[in-house]
Protein backbone atom coordinates (compact mmCIF):
# COMPACT_ATOMS: atom_id res chain seq x y z
CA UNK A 1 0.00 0.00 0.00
CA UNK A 2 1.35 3.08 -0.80
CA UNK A 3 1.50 6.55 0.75
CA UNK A 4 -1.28 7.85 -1.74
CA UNK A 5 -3.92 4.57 -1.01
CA UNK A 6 -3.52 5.25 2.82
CA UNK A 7 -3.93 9.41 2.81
CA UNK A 8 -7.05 8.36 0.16
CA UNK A 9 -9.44 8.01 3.11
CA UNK A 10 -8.81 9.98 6.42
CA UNK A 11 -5.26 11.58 6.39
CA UNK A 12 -4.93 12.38 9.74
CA UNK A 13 -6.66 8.74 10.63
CA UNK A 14 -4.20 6.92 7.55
CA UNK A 15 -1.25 8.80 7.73
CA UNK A 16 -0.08 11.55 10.37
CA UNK A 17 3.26 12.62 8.39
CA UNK A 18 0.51 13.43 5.17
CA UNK A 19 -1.91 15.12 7.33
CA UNK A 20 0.50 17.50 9.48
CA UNK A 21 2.12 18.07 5.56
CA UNK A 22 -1.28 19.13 4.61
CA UNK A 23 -2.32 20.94 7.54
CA UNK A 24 0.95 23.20 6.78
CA UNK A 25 -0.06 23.86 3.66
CA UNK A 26 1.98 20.92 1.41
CA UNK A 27 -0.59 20.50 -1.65
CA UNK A 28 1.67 17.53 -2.75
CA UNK A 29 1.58 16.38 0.66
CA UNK A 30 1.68 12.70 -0.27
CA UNK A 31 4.62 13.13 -2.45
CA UNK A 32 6.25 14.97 -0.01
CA UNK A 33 5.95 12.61 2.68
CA UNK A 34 7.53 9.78 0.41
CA UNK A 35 10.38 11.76 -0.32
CA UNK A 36 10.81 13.02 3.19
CA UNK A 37 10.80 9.61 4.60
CA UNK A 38 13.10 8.66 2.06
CA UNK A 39 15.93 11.14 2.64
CA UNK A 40 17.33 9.32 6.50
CA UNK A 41 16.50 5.91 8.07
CA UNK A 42 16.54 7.57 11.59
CA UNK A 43 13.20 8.54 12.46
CA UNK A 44 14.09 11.16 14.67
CA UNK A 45 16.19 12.88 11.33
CA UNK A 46 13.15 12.63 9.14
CA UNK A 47 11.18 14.03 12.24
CA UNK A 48 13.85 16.65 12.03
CA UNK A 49 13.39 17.41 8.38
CA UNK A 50 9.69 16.97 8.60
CA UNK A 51 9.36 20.33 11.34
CA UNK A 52 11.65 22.35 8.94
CA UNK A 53 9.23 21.80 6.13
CA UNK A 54 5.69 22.48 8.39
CA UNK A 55 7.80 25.59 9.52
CA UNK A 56 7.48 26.75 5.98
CA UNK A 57 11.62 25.51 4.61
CA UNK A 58 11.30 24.50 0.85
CA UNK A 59 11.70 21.11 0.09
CA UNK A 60 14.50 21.38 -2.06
CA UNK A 61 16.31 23.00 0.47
CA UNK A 62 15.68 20.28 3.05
CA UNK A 63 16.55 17.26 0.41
CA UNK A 64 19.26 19.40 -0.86
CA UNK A 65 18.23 18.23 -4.44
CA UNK A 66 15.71 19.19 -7.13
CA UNK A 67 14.33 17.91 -10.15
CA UNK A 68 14.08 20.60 -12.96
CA UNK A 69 13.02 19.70 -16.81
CA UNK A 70 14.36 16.10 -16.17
CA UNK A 71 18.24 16.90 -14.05
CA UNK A 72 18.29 17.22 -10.55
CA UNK A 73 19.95 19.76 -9.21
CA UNK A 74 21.63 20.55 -6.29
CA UNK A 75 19.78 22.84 -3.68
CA UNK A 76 21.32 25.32 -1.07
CA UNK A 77 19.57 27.38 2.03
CA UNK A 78 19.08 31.00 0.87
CA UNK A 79 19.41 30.34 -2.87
CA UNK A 80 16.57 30.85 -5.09
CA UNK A 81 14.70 27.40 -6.06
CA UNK A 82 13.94 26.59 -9.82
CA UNK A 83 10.64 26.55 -10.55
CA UNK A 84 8.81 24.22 -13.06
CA UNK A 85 7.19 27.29 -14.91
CA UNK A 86 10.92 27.70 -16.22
CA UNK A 87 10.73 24.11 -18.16
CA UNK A 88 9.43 26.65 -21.06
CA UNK A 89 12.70 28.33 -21.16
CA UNK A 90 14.62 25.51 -21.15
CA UNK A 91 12.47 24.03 -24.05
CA UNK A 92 12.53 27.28 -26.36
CA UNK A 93 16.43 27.20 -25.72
CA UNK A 94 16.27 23.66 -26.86
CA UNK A 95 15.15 25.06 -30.20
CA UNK A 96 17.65 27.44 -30.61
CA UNK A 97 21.01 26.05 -29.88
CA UNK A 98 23.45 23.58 -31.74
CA UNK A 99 25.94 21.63 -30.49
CA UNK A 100 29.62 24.21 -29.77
CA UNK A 101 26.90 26.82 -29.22
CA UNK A 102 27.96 28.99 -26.22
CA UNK A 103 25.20 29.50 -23.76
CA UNK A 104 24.72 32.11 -20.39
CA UNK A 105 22.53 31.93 -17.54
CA UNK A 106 22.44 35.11 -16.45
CA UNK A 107 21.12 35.55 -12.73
CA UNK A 108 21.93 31.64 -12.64
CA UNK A 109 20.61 30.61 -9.03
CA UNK A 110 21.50 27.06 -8.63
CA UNK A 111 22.72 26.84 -12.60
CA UNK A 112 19.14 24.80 -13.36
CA UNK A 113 18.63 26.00 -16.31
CA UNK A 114 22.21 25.89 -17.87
CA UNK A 115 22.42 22.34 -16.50
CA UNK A 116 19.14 21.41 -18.02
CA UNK A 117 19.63 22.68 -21.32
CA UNK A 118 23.22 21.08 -21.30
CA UNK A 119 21.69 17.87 -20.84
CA UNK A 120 19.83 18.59 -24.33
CA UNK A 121 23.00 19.78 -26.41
CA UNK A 122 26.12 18.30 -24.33
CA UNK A 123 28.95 19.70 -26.55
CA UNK A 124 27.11 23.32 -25.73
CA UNK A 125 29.38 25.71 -23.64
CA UNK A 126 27.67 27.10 -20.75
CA UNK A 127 28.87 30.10 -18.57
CA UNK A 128 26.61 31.46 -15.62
CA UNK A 129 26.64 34.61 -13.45
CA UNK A 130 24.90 35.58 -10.05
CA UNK A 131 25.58 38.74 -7.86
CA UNK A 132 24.76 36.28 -4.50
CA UNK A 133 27.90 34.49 -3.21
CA UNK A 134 25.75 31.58 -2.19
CA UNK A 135 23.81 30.69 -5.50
CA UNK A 136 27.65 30.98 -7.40
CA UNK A 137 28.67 28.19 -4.72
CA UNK A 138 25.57 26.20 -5.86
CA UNK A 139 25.50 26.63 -9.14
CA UNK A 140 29.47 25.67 -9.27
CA UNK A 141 28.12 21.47 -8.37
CA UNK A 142 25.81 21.97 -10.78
CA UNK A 143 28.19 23.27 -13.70
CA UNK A 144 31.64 23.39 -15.00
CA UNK A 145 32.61 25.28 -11.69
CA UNK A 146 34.98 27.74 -13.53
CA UNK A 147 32.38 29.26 -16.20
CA UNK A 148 30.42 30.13 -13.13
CA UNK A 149 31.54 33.86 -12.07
CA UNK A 150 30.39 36.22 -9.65
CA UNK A 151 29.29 39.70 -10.68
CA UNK A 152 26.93 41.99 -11.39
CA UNK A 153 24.69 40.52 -14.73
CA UNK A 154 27.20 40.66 -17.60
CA UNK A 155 30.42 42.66 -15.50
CA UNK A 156 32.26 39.70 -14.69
CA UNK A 157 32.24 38.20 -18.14
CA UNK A 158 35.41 38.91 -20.77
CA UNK A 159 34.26 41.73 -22.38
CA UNK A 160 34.31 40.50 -26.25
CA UNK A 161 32.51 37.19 -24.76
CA UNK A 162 29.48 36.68 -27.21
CA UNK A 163 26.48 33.92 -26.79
CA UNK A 164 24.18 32.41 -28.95
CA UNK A 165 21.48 32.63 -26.19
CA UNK A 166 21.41 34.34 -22.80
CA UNK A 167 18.43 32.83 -20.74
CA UNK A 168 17.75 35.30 -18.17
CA UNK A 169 15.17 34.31 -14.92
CA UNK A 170 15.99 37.61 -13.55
CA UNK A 171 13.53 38.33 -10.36
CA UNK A 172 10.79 40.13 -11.65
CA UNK A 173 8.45 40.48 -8.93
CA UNK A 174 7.53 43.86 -8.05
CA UNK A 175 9.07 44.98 -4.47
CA UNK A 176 5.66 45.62 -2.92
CA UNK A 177 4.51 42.13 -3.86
CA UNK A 178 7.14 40.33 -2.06
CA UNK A 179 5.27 40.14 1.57
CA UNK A 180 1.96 38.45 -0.39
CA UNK A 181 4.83 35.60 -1.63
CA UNK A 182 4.28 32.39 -0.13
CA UNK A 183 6.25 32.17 2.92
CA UNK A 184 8.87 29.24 1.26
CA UNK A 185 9.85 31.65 -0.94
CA UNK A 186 9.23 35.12 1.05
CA UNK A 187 11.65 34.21 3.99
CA UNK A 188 13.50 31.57 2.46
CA UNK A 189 15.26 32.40 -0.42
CA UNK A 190 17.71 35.77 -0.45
CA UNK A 191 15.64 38.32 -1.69
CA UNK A 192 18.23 39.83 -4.24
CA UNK A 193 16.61 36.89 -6.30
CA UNK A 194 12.93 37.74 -5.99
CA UNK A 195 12.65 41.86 -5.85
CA UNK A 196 12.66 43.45 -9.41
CA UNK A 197 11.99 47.02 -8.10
CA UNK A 198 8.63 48.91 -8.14
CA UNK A 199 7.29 47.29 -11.33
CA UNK A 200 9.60 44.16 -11.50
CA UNK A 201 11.53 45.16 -14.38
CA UNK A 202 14.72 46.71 -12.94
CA UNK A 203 16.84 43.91 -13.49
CA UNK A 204 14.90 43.04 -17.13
CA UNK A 205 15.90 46.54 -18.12
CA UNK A 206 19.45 46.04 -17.24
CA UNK A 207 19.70 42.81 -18.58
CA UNK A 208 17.92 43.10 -21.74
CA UNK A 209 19.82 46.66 -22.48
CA UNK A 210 23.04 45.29 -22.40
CA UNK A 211 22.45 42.02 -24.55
CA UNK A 212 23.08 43.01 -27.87
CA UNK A 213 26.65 43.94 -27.32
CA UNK A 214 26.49 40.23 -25.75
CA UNK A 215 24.66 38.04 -28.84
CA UNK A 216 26.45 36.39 -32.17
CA UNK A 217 24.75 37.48 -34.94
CA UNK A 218 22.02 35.40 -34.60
CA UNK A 219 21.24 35.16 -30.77
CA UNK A 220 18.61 35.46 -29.14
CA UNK A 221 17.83 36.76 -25.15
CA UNK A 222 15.08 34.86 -23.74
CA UNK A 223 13.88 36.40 -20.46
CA UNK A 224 11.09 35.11 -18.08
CA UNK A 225 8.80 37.22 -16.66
CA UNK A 226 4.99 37.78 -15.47
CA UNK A 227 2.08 37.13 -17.64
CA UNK A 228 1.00 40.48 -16.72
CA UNK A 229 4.95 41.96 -17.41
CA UNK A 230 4.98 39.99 -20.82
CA UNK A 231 4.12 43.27 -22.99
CA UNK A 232 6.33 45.65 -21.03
CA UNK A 233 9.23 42.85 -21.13
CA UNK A 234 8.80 42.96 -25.19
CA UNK A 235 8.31 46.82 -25.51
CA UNK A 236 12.32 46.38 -23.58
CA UNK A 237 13.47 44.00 -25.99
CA UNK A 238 12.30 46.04 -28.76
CA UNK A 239 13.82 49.32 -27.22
CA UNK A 240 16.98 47.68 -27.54
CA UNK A 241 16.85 46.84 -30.99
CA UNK A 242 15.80 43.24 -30.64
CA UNK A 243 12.87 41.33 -32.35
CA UNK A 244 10.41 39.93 -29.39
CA UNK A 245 7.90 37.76 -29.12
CA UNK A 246 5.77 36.38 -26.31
CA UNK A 247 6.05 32.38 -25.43
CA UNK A 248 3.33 31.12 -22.80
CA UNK A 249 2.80 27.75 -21.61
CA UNK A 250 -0.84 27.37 -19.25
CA UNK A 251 -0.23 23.87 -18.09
CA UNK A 252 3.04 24.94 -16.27
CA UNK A 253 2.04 28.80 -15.80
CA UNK A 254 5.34 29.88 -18.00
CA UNK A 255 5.62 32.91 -19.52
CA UNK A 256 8.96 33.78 -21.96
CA UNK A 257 10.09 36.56 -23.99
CA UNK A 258 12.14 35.80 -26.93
CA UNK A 259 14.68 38.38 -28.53
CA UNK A 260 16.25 37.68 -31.28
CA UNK A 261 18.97 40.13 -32.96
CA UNK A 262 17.26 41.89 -35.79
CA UNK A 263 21.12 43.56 -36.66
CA UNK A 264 25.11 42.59 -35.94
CA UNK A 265 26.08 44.73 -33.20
CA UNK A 266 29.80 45.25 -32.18
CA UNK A 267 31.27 45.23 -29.31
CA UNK A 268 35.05 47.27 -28.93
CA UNK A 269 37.70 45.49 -29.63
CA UNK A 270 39.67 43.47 -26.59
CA UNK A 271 42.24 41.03 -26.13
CA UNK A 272 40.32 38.79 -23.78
CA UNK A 273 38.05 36.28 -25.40
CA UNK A 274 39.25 32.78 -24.17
């Protein structure tokens, strides 16, 4: 019998560790459970990992592991956790990039989305940035640990470096909206990763601005934002000269913005492309 047949009657009569999941506000409580119990043999560590999660820690954090588009990833306290919404990004990237393409995540997190797109094209060569100390010492077991830099978006990066897509999950939720978060993500995960400013799009602008200097010929900047952000994300991409269009996917509640160079832009010349 398994944890779903007992929590199918009663949950708090079948199964306490489902019903105290639920009570704290787990929707996937029976999944949850499983993996929970799954993590330590001692009961008294799964009890321990059980009151982090009904104190609001995210899973991911507690397992230390994730499962994103079909890798798992390692997880770290503080560092923001990939969400399945992104799968879309990962997939439109899919369609873009050849094998000895060269790839960023910009605003990388745990590296998810490099890593997951990697999986797809293995010969692709994938560099990542974050500004927070601790999601550059995630994402570094998740990638190749020295095309993972710390910096401010593109700063860190030679400056003649050019991509053939930069997948940017840049936080985009607007800095009044961050106390109605759910708490796993509200006083979990550093907030340099969730506040995008009064609107949500102060990172976007940044990010978006600066990537045609950063695109081969025939890049593209894909950018995730919110369904209700997708038209001001485009009206950014085309402000910088960039073709956009808006990707959506309802099952997984993604939204994507796809830029595409519409002209060659040059960057000045330097000596440091590796």
């Amino acid at each position: 019998m398994t944890l779903r047949d007992l929590s199918a009657g009663d949950p708090s009569a079948a199964d306490p560790l489902v019903a105290r999941l639920r009570a704290a506000g787990c929707v996937f409580a029976e999944e949850e459970a499983a993996l929970l119990l799954a993590a330590d043999d001692s009961p008294a560590r799964v009890e321990a990992l059980v009151a982090r999660r009904v104190a609001g820690e995210p899973l991911e954090t507690i397992l230390g592991w994730a499962d994103f588009a079909g890798v798992r990833v390692v997880c770290a306290p503080g560092v923001f956790v990939p969400r399945q919404r992104t799968a879309l990004m990962v997939r439109l990237a899919a369609t873009l990039l050849s094998d000895g393409g060269r790839v960023l995540d910009l605003g990388c997190g745990t590296g998810a989305i490099g890593a997951a797109v990697a999986v797809r094209a293995p010969s692709l060569e994938v560099w990542a940035v974050d500004v927070d100390p601790a999601a550059v010492a995630c994402a570094r077991l998740n990638l190749p640990a020295d095309r993972v830099l710390l910096g401010d978006l593109y700063e860190p990066l030679p400056a003649a470096m050019r991509f053939d897509v930069i997948l940017a999950n840049a936080p985009y939720v607007p800095t009044g909206e961050i106390a109605l978060m759910p708490p796993e993500a509200r006083d979990h995960e550093h907030r340099v990763a969730l506040d995008g400013g009064a609107d949500g799009l102060d990172v976007q602008r940044r990010a978006i601005a600066g990537a045609p200097v950063r695109l081969s010929p025939h890049g593209a900047v894909l950018v995730e934002t919110g369904r209700r952000q997708s038209e001001a994300t485009a009206r950014l991409m085309r402000a910088a000269g960039l073709e956009a269009r808006i990707e959506t996917d309802d099952e997984i509640g993604g939204t994507v913005v796809v830029g595409t160079m519409t002209e060659v832009v040059h960057p000045p010349p330097v000596d440091d492309l590796p």
